[in-house]
N, C-alpha and C. Protein backbone atom coordinates (compact mmCIF):
# COMPACT_ATOMS: atom_id res chain seq x y z
N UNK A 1 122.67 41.06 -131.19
CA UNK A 1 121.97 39.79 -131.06
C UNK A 1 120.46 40.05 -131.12
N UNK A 2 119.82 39.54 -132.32
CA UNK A 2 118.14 39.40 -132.32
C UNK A 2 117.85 38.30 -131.19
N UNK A 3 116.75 39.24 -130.19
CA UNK A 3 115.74 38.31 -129.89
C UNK A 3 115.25 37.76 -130.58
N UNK A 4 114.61 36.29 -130.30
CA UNK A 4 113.48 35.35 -130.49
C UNK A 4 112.40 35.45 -129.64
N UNK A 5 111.54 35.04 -129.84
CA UNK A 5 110.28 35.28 -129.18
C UNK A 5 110.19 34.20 -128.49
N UNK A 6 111.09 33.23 -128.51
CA UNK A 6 110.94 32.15 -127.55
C UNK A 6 111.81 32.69 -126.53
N UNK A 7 112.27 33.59 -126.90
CA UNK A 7 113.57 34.53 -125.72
C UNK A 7 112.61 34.93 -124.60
N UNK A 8 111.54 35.36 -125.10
CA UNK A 8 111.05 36.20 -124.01
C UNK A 8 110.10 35.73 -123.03
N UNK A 9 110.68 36.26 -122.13
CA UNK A 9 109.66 35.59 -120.48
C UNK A 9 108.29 35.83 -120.77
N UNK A 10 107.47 35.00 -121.44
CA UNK A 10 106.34 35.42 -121.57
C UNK A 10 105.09 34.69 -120.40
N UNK A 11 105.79 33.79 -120.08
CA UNK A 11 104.76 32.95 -118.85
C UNK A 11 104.20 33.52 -117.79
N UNK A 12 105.09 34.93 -117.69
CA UNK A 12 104.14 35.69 -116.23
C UNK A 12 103.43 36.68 -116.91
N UNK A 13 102.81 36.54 -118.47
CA UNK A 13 101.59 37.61 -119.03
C UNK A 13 100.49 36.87 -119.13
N UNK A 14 99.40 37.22 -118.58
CA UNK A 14 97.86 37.33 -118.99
C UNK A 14 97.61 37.49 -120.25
N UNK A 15 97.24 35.88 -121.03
CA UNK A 15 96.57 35.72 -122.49
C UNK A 15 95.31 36.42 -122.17
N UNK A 16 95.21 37.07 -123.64
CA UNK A 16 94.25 38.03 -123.93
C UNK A 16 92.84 37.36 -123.76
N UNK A 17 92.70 35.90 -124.09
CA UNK A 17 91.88 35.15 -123.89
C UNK A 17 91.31 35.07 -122.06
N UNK A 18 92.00 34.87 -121.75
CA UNK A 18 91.63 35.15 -120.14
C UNK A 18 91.28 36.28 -119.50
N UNK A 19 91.97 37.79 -119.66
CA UNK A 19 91.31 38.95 -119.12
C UNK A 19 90.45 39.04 -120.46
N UNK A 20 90.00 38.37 -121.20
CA UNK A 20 88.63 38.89 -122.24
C UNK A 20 89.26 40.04 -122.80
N UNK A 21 90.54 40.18 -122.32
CA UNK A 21 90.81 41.49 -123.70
C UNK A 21 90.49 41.47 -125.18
N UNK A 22 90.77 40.59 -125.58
CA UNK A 22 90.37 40.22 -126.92
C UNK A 22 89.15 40.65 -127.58
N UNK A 23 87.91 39.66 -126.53
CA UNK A 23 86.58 39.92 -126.76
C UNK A 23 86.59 41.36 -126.66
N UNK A 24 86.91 42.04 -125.97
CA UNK A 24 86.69 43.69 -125.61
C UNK A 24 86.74 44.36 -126.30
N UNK A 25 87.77 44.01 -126.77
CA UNK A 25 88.65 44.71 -128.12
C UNK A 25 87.42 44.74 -129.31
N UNK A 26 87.31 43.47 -129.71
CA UNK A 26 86.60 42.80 -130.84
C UNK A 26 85.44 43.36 -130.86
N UNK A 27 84.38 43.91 -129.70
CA UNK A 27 83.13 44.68 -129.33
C UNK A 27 83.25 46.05 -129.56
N UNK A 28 84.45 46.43 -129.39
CA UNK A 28 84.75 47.99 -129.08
C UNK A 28 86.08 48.27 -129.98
N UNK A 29 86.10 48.04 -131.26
CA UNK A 29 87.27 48.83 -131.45
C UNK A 29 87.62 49.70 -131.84
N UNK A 30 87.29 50.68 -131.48
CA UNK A 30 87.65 52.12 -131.41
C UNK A 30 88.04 52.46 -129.81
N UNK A 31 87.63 51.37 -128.93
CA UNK A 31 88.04 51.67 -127.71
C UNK A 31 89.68 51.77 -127.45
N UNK A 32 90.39 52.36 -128.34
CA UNK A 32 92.19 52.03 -127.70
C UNK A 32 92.87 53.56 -127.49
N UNK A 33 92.15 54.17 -127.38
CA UNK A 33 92.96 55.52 -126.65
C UNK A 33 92.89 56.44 -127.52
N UNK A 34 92.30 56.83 -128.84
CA UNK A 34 91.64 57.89 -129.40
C UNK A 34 91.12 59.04 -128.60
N UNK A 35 92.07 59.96 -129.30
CA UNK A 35 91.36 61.50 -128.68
C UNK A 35 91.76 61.38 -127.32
N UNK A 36 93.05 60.59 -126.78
CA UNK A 36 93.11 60.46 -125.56
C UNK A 36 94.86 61.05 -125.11
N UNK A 37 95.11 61.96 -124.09
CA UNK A 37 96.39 62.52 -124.08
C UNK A 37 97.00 61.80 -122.58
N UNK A 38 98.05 61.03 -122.57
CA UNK A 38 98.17 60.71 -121.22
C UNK A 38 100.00 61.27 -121.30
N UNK A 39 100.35 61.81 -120.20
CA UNK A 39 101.52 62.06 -119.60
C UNK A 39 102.24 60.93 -118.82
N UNK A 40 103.49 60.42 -119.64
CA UNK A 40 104.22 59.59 -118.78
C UNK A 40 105.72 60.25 -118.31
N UNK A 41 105.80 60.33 -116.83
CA UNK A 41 107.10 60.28 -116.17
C UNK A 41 107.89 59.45 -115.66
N UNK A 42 108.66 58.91 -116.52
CA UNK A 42 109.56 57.63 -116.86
C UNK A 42 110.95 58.18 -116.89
N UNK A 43 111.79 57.39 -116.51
CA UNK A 43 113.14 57.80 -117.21
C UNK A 43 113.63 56.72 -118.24
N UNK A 44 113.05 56.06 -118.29
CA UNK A 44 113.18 55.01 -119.90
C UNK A 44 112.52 55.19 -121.05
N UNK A 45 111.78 56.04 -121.01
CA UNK A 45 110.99 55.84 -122.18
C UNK A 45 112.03 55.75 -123.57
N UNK A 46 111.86 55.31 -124.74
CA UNK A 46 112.72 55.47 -125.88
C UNK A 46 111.49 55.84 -126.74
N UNK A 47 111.35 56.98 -127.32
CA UNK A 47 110.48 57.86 -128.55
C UNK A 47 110.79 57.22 -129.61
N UNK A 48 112.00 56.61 -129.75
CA UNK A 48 112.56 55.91 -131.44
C UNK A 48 111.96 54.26 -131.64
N UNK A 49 111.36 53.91 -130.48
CA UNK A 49 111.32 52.67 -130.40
C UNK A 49 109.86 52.69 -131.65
N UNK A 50 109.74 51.43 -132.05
CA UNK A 50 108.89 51.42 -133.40
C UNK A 50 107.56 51.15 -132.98
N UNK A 51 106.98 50.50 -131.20
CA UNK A 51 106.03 50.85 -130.33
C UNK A 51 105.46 52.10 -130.34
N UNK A 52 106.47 53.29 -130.49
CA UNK A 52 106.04 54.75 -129.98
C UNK A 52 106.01 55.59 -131.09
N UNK A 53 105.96 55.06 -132.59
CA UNK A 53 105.58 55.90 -133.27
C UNK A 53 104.36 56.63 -134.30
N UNK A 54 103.30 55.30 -134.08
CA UNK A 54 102.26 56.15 -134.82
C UNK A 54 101.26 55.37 -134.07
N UNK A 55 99.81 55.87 -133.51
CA UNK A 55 98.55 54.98 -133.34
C UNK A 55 98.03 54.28 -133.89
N UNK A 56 96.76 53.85 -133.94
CA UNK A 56 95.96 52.84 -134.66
C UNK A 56 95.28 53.13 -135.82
N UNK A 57 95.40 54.85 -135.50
CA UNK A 57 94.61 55.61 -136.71
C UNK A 57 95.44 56.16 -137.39
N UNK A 58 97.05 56.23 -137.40
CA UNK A 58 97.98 56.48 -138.22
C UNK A 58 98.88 58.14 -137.88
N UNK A 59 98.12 58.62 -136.27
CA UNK A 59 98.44 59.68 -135.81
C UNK A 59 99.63 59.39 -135.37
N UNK A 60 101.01 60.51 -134.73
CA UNK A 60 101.62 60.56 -134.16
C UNK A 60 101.79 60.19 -132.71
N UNK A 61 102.43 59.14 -132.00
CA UNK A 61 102.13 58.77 -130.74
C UNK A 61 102.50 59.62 -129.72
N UNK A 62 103.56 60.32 -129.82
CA UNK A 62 104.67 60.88 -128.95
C UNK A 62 104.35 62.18 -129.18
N UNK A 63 104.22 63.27 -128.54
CA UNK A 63 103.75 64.61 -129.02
C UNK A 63 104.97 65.49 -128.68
N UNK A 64 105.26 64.71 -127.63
CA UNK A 64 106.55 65.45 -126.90
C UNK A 64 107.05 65.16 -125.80
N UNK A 65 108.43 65.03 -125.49
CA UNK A 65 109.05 64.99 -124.36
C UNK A 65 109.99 65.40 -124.04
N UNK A 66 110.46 65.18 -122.68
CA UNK A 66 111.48 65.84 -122.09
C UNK A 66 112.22 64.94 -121.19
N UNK A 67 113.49 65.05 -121.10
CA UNK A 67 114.28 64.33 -120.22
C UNK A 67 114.66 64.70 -118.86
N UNK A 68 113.80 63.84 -118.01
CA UNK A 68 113.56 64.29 -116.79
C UNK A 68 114.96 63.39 -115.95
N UNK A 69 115.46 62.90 -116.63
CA UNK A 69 116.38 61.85 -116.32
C UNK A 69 117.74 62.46 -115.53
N UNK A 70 117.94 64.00 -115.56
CA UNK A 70 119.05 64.42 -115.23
C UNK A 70 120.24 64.15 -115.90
N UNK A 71 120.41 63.60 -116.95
CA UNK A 71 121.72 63.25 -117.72
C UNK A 71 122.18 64.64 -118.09
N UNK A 72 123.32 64.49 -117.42
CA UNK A 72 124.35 65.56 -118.09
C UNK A 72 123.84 66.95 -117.07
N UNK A 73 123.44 66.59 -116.10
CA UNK A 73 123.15 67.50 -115.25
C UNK A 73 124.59 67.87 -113.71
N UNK A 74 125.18 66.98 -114.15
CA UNK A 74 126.44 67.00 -113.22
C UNK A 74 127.18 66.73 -114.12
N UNK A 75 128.39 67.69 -113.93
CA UNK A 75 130.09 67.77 -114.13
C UNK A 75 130.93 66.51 -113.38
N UNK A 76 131.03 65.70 -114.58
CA UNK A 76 132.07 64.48 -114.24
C UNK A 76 133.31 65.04 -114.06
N UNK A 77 133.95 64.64 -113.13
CA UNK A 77 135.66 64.60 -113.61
C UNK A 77 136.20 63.84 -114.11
N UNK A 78 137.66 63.57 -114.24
CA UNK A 78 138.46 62.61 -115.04
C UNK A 78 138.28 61.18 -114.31
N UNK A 79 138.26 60.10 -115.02
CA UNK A 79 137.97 58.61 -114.67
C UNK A 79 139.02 58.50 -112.97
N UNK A 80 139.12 57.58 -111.74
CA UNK A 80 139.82 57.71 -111.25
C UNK A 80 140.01 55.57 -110.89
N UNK A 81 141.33 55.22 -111.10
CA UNK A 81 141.52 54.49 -110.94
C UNK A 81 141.41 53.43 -109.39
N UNK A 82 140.93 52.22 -109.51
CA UNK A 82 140.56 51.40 -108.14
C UNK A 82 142.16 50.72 -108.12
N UNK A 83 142.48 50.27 -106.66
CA UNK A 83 143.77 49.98 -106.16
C UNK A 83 143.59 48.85 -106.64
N UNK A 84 144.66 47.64 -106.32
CA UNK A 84 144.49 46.40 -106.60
C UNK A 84 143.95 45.77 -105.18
N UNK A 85 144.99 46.57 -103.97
CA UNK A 85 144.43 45.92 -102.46
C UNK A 85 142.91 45.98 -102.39
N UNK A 86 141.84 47.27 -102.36
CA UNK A 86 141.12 47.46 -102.33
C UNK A 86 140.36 47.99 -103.68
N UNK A 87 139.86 46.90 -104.42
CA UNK A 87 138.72 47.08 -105.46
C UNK A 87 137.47 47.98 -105.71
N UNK A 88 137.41 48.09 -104.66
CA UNK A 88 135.95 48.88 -104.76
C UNK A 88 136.21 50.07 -103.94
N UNK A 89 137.15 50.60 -103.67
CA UNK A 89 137.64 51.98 -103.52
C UNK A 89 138.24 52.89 -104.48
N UNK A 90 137.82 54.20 -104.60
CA UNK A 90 138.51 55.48 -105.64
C UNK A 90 140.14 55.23 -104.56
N UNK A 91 141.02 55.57 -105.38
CA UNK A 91 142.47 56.11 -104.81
C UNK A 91 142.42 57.30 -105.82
N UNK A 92 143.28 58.19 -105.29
CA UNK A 92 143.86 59.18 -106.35
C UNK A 92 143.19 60.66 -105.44
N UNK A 93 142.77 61.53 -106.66
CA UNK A 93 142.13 62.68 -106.12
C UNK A 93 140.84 63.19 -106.64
């Protein structure tokens, strides 16, 4: 399912017109993070997303990361089935 942009909760963001981002921008633009390296520790980030792949100047956004997320850091066992009496209990072993 495509979003619409009428989909999105946009009423609790600050128009650019009001924090003067705009104007800021428009005075300074070269001001957007050139020559600038910042480290994020997230466990969401997505590198594939089409946000995270090139800057303003046509550089690479993402230099590198790592999954701090722990996936696949614990040994699952086999699925274990919930009773019918009690739903939200493991039975079994």
């Amino acid at each position: 399912m495509e979003m619409q942009s009428s989909d999105y909760p946009s009423s609790s963001l600050l128009q650019k017109e009001i924090t003067q981002a705009a104007e800021f921008v428009s005075k300074n633009p070269t001001f957007d993070g050139r020559d600038t390296v910042i480290a994020i520790l997230d466990t969401g980030i997505d590198p594939a997303a089409s946000g995270m792949q090139k800057t303003s100047t046509g550089k690479q956004k993402v230099i590198d990361f790592i999954d701090c997320s722990g996936s696949g850091d614990v040994e699952l066992g086999p699925a274990q089935k919930c009773s019918d009496e009690k739903p939200f209990e493991l039975v079994g072993d």
